[in-house]
Protein backbone atom coordinates (compact mmCIF):
# COMPACT_ATOMS: atom_id res chain seq x y z
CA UNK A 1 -54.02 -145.19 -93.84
CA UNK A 2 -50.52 -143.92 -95.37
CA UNK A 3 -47.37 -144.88 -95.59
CA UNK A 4 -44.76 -142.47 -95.87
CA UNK A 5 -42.36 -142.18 -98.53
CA UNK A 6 -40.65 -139.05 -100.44
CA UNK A 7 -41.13 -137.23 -103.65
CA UNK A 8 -38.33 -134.68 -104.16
CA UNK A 9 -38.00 -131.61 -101.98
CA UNK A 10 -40.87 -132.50 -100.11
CA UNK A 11 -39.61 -132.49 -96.65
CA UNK A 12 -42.13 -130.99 -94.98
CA UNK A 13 -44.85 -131.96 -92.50
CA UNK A 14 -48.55 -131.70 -93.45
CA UNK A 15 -49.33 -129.49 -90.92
CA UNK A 16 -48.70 -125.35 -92.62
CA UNK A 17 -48.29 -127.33 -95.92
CA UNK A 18 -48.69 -125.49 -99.04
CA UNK A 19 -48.70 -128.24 -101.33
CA UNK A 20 -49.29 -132.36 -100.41
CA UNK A 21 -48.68 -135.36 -102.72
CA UNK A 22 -50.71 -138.65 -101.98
CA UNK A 23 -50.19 -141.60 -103.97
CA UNK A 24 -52.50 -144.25 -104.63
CA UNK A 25 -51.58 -147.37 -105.96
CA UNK A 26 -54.81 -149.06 -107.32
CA UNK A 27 -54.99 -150.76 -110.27
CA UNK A 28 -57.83 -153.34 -109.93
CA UNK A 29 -60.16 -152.59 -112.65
CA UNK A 30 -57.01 -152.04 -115.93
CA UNK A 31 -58.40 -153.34 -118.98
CA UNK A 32 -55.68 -153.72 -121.01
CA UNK A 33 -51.67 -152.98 -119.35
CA UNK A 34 -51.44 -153.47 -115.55
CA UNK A 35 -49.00 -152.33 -112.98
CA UNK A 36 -50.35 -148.46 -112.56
CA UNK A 37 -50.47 -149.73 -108.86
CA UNK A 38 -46.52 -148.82 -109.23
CA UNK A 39 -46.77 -145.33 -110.62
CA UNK A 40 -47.16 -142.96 -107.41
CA UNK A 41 -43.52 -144.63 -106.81
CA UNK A 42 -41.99 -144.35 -110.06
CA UNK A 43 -42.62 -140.81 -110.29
CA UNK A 44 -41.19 -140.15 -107.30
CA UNK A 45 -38.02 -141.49 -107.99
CA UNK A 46 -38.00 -139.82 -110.96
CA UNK A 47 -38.70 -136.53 -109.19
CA UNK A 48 -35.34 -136.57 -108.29
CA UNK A 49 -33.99 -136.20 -111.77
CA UNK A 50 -34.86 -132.19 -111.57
CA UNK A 51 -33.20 -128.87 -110.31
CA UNK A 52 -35.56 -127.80 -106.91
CA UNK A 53 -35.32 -124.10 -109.12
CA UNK A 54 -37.85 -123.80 -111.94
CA UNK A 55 -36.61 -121.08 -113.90
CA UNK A 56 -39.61 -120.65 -116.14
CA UNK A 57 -41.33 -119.46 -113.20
CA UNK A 58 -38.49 -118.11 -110.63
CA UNK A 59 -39.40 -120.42 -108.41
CA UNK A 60 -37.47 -122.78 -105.73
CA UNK A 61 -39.50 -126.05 -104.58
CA UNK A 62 -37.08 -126.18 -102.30
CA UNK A 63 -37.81 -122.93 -100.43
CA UNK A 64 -41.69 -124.43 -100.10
CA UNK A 65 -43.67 -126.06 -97.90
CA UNK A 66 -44.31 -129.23 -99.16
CA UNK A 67 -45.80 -132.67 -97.89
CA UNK A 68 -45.12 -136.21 -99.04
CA UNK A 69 -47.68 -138.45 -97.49
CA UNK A 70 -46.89 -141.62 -98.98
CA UNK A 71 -49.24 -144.25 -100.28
CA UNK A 72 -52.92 -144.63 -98.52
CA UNK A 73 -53.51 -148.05 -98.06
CA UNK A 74 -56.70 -149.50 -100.50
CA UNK A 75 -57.06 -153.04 -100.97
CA UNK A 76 -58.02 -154.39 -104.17
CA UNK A 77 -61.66 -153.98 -104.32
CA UNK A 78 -62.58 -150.60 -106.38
CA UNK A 79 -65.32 -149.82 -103.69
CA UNK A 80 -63.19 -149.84 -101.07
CA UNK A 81 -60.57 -148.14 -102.40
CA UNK A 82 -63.42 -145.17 -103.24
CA UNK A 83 -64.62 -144.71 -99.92
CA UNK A 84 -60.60 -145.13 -98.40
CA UNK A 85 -59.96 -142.59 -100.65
CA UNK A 86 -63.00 -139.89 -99.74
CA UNK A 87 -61.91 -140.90 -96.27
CA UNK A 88 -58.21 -139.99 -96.64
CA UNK A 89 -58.95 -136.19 -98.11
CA UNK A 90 -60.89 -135.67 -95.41
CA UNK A 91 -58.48 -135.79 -93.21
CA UNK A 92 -56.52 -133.17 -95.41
CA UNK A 93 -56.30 -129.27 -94.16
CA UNK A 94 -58.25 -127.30 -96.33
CA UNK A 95 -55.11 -124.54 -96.66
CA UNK A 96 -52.98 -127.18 -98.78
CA UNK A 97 -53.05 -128.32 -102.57
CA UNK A 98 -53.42 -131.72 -102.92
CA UNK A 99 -51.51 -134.04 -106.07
CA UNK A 100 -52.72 -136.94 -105.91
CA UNK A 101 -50.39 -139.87 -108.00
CA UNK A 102 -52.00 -142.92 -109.77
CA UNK A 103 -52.76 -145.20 -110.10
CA UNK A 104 -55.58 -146.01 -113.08
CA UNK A 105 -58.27 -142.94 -113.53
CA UNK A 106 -60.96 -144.87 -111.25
CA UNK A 107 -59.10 -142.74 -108.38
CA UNK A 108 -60.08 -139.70 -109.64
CA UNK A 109 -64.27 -139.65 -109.08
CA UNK A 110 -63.68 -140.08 -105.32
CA UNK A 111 -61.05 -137.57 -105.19
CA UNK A 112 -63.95 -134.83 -106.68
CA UNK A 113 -66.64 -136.19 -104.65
CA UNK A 114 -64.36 -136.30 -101.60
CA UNK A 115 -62.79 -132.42 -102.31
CA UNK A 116 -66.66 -131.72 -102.68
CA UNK A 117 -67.77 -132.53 -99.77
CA UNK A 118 -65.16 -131.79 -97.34
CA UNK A 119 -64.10 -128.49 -98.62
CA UNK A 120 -68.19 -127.76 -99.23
CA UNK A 121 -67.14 -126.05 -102.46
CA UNK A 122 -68.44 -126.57 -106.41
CA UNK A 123 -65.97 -127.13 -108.92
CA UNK A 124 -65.12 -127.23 -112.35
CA UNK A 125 -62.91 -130.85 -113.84
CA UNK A 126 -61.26 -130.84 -116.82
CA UNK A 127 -59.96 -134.17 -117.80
CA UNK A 128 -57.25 -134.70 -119.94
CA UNK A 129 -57.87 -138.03 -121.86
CA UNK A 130 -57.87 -139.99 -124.76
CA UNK A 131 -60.83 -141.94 -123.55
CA UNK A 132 -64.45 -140.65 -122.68
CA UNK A 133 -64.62 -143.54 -119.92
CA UNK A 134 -68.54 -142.65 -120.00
CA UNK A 135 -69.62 -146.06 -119.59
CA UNK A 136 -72.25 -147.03 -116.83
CA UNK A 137 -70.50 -150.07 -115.66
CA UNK A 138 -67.49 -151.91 -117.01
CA UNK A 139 -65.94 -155.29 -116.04
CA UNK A 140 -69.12 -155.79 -113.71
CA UNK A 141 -68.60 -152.82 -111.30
CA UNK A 142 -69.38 -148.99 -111.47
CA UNK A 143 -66.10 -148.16 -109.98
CA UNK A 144 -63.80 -149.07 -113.40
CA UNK A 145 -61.45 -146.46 -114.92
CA UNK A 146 -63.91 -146.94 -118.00
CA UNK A 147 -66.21 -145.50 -115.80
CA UNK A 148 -64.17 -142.35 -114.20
CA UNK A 149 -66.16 -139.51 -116.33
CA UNK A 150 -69.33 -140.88 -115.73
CA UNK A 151 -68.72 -140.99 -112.03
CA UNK A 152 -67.53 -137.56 -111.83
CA UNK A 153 -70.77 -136.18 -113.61
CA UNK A 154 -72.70 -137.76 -111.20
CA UNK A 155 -70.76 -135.96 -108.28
CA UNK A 156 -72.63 -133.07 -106.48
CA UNK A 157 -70.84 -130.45 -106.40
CA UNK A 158 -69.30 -130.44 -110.04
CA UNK A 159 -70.84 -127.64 -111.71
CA UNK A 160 -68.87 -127.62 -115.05
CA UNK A 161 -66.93 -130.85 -116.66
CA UNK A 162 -64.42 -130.88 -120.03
CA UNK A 163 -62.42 -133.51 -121.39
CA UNK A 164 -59.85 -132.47 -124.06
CA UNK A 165 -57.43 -135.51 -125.80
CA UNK A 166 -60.52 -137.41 -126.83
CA UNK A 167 -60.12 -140.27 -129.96
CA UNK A 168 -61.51 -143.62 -128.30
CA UNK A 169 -65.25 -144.69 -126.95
CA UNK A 170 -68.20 -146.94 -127.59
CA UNK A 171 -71.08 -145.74 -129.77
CA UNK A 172 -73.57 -145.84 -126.31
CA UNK A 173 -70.80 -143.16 -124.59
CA UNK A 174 -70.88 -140.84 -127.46
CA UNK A 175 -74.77 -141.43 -127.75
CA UNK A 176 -74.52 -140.41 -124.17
CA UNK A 177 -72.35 -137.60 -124.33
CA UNK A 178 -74.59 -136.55 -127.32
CA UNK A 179 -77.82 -136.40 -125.12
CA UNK A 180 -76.22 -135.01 -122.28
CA UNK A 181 -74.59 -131.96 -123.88
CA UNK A 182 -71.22 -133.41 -122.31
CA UNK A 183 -68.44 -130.97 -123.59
CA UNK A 184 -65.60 -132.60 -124.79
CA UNK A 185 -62.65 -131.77 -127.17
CA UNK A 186 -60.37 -134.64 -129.47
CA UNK A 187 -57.08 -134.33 -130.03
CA UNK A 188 -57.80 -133.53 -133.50
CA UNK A 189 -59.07 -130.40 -132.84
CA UNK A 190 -55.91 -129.73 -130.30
CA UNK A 191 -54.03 -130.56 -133.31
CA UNK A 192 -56.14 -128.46 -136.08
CA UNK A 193 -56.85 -125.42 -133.66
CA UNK A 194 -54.13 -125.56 -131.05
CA UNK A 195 -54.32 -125.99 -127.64
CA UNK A 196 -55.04 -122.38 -126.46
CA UNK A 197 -57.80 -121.98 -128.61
CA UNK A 198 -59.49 -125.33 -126.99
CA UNK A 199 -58.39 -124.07 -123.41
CA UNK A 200 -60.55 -120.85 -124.40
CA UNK A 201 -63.19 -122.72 -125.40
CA UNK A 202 -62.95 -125.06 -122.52
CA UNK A 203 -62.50 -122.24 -119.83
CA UNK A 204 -65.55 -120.26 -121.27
CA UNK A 205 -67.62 -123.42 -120.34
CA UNK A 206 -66.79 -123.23 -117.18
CA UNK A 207 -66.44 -119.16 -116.86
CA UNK A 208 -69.08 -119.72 -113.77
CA UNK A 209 -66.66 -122.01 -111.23
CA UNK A 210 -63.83 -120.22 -109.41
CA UNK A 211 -62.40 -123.18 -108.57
CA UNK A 212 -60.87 -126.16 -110.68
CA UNK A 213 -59.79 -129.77 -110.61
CA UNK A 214 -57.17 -131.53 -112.58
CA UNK A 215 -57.07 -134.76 -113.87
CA UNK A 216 -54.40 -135.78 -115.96
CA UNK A 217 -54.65 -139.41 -117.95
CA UNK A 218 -51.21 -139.76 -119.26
CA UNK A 219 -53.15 -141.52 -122.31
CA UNK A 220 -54.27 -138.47 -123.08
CA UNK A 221 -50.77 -137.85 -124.42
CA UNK A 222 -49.52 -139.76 -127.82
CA UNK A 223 -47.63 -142.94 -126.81
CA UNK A 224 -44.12 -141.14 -128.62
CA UNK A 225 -44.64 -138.66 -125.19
CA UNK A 226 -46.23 -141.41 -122.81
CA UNK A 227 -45.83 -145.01 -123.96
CA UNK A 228 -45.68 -146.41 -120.37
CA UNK A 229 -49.78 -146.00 -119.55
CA UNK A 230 -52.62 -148.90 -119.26
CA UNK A 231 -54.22 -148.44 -122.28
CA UNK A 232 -52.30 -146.44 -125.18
CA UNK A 233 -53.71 -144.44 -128.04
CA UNK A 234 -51.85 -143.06 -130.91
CA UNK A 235 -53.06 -139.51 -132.36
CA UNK A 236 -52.40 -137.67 -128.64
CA UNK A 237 -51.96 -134.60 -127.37
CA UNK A 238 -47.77 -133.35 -127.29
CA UNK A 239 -46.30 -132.92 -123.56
CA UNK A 240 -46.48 -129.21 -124.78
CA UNK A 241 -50.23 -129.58 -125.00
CA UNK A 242 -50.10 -130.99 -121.47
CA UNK A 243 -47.70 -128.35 -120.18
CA UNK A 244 -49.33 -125.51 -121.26
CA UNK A 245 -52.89 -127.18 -119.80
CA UNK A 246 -51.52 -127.19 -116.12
CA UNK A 247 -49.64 -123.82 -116.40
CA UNK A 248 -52.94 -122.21 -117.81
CA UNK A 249 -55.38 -123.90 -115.14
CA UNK A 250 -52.77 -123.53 -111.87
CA UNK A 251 -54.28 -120.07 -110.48
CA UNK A 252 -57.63 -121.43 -110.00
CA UNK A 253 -57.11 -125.21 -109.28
CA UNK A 254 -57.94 -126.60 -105.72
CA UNK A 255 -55.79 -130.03 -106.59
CA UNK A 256 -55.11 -132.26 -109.66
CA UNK A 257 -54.25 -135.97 -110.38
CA UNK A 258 -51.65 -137.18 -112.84
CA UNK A 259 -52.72 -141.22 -113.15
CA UNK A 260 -52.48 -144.53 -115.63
CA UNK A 261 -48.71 -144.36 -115.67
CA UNK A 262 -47.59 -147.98 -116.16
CA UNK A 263 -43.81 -147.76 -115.49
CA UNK A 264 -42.92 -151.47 -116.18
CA UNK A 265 -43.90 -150.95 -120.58
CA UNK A 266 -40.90 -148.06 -120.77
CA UNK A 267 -37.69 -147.10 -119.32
CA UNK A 268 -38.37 -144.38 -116.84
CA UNK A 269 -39.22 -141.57 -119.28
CA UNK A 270 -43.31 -141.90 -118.77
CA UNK A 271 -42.67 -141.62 -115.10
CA UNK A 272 -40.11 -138.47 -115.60
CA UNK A 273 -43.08 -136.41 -117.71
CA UNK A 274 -45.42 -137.66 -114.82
CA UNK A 275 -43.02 -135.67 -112.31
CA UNK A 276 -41.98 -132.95 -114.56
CA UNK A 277 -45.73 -131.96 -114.37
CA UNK A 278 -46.54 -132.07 -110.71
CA UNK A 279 -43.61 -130.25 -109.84
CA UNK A 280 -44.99 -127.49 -112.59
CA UNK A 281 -48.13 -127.32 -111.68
CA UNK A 282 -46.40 -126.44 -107.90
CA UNK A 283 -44.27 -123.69 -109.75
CA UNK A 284 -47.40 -122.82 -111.58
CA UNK A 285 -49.14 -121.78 -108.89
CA UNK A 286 -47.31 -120.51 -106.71
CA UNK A 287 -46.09 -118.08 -109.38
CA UNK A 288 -49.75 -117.32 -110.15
CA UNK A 289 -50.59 -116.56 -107.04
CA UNK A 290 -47.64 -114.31 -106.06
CA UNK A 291 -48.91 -112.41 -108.99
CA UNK A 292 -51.90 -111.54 -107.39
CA UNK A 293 -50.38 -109.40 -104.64
């Protein structure tokens, strides 16, 4: 089901793992830009780029124990690759942090429903988007990134759902998210209000779950921050924005996912963002969590 490969200072094995990174390379369903298929590789090459020290947070990734398991193995039909993927995070020990690296945003509904179910625990998502990808069905299957948000509303176990970086959607997705009180924030208001106030707004929402998941669409950022993604939007949030979202949600997050990076439509610096926030959200958190003690 994987295939091994390396992400900086993650030489550890899964087994007492703090942390484990699993890419998946699926890109069936893109719309617009392909090639996200190639992002779980592209960021870790570019992983290599930084210091193992973070100094924001006085911490040393490589003093940690962290897992690379390589890419799981998913085929090119979107309901395969769903069920490969619940599969896979089963098999995951419920002491370690999963990252998981896209790959288009279609992987991220089976990573909720799969961290759901095999962890038996409720959780809060926050999405990080430019896209409400609240459609029923898109390009003739349920399983397309347009679809990713819808999916993870229908997942038992989510108890609370944001999406923050919104500026693109049909009229029938913000009918829906109308009618079904779906709480969402658009990068205009990051802009207007700044991103702490929306956090505070967003974390209030969900106040009630102890426990979070990530997901990170790099298209929630402008294309000046993130030009190499599937399906770019000007008007975005700043990598600031983005930063600030992953050091703030850290303490209480069970895993995230960092997807749509395209690395073919720029020259490496998509990929090096991509990186630069899954080895802070590791800093993050174990920072965080040192704190409690």
């Amino acid at each position: 089901m994987f295939q091994k490969c390396g992400f900086a200072d993650a030489s550890g094995e899964l087994e007492g793992a703090a942390f484990a990174l699993i890419g998946l390379p699926f890109d069936s369903t893109t719309s617009f830009r392909s090639g996200s298929r190639d992002g779980p590789d592209a960021i870790r090459q570019a992983s290599f780029n930084f210091e193992s020290y973070d100094f924001e947070h006085d911490v040393d990734l490589a003093d940690l124990d962290i897992c690379d398991l390589g890419n799981m193995e998913l085929g090119s039909d979107p309901a395969y690759a769903w069920e490969t993927i619940k599969e896979g995070i089963a098999l995951l020990p419920k002491s370690c942090v999963p990252i998981f690296l896209g790959g288009e945003h279609s992987i991220a509904p089976p990573i909720v429903e799969g961290l759901c179910r095999s962890r038996q625990i409720d959780l809060g998502v926050l999405v990080l988007d430019a896209h409400l990808d609240l459609r029923e069905e898109y390009g003739c299957t349920r399983f397309s990134h347009a679809c990713a948000s819808r999916r993870i509303l229908e997942s038992k176990g989510v108890k609370a759902y944001t999406s923050i970086g919104i500026r693109s959607g049909s009229p029938e997705e913000f009918s829906f998210a109308k009618q079904n009180n779906v709480n969402y924030f658009t990068s205009r208001e990051v802009r207007e209000t700044g991103i702490d106030q929306v956090l505070d707004a967003a974390l209030e929402d969900m106040q009630e779950c102890e426990r979070l998941y990530l997901s990170i669409d790099l298209d929630a950022l402008d294309p000046a921050y993130a030009p190499a993604v599937g399906n770019p939007e000007p008007f975005g949030l700043t990598s600031w924005d983005v930063k600030r979202v992953v050091e703030r949600l850290a303490a209480r997050a069970v895993g995230m996912d960092i997807n749509e990076l395209a690395p073919a439509y720029d020259r490496g610096e998509t990929a090096l963002l991509a990186a630069r926030l899954a080895r802070g959200f590791i800093a993050a958190k174990v920072l965080k969590n040192r704190s409690r003690y």
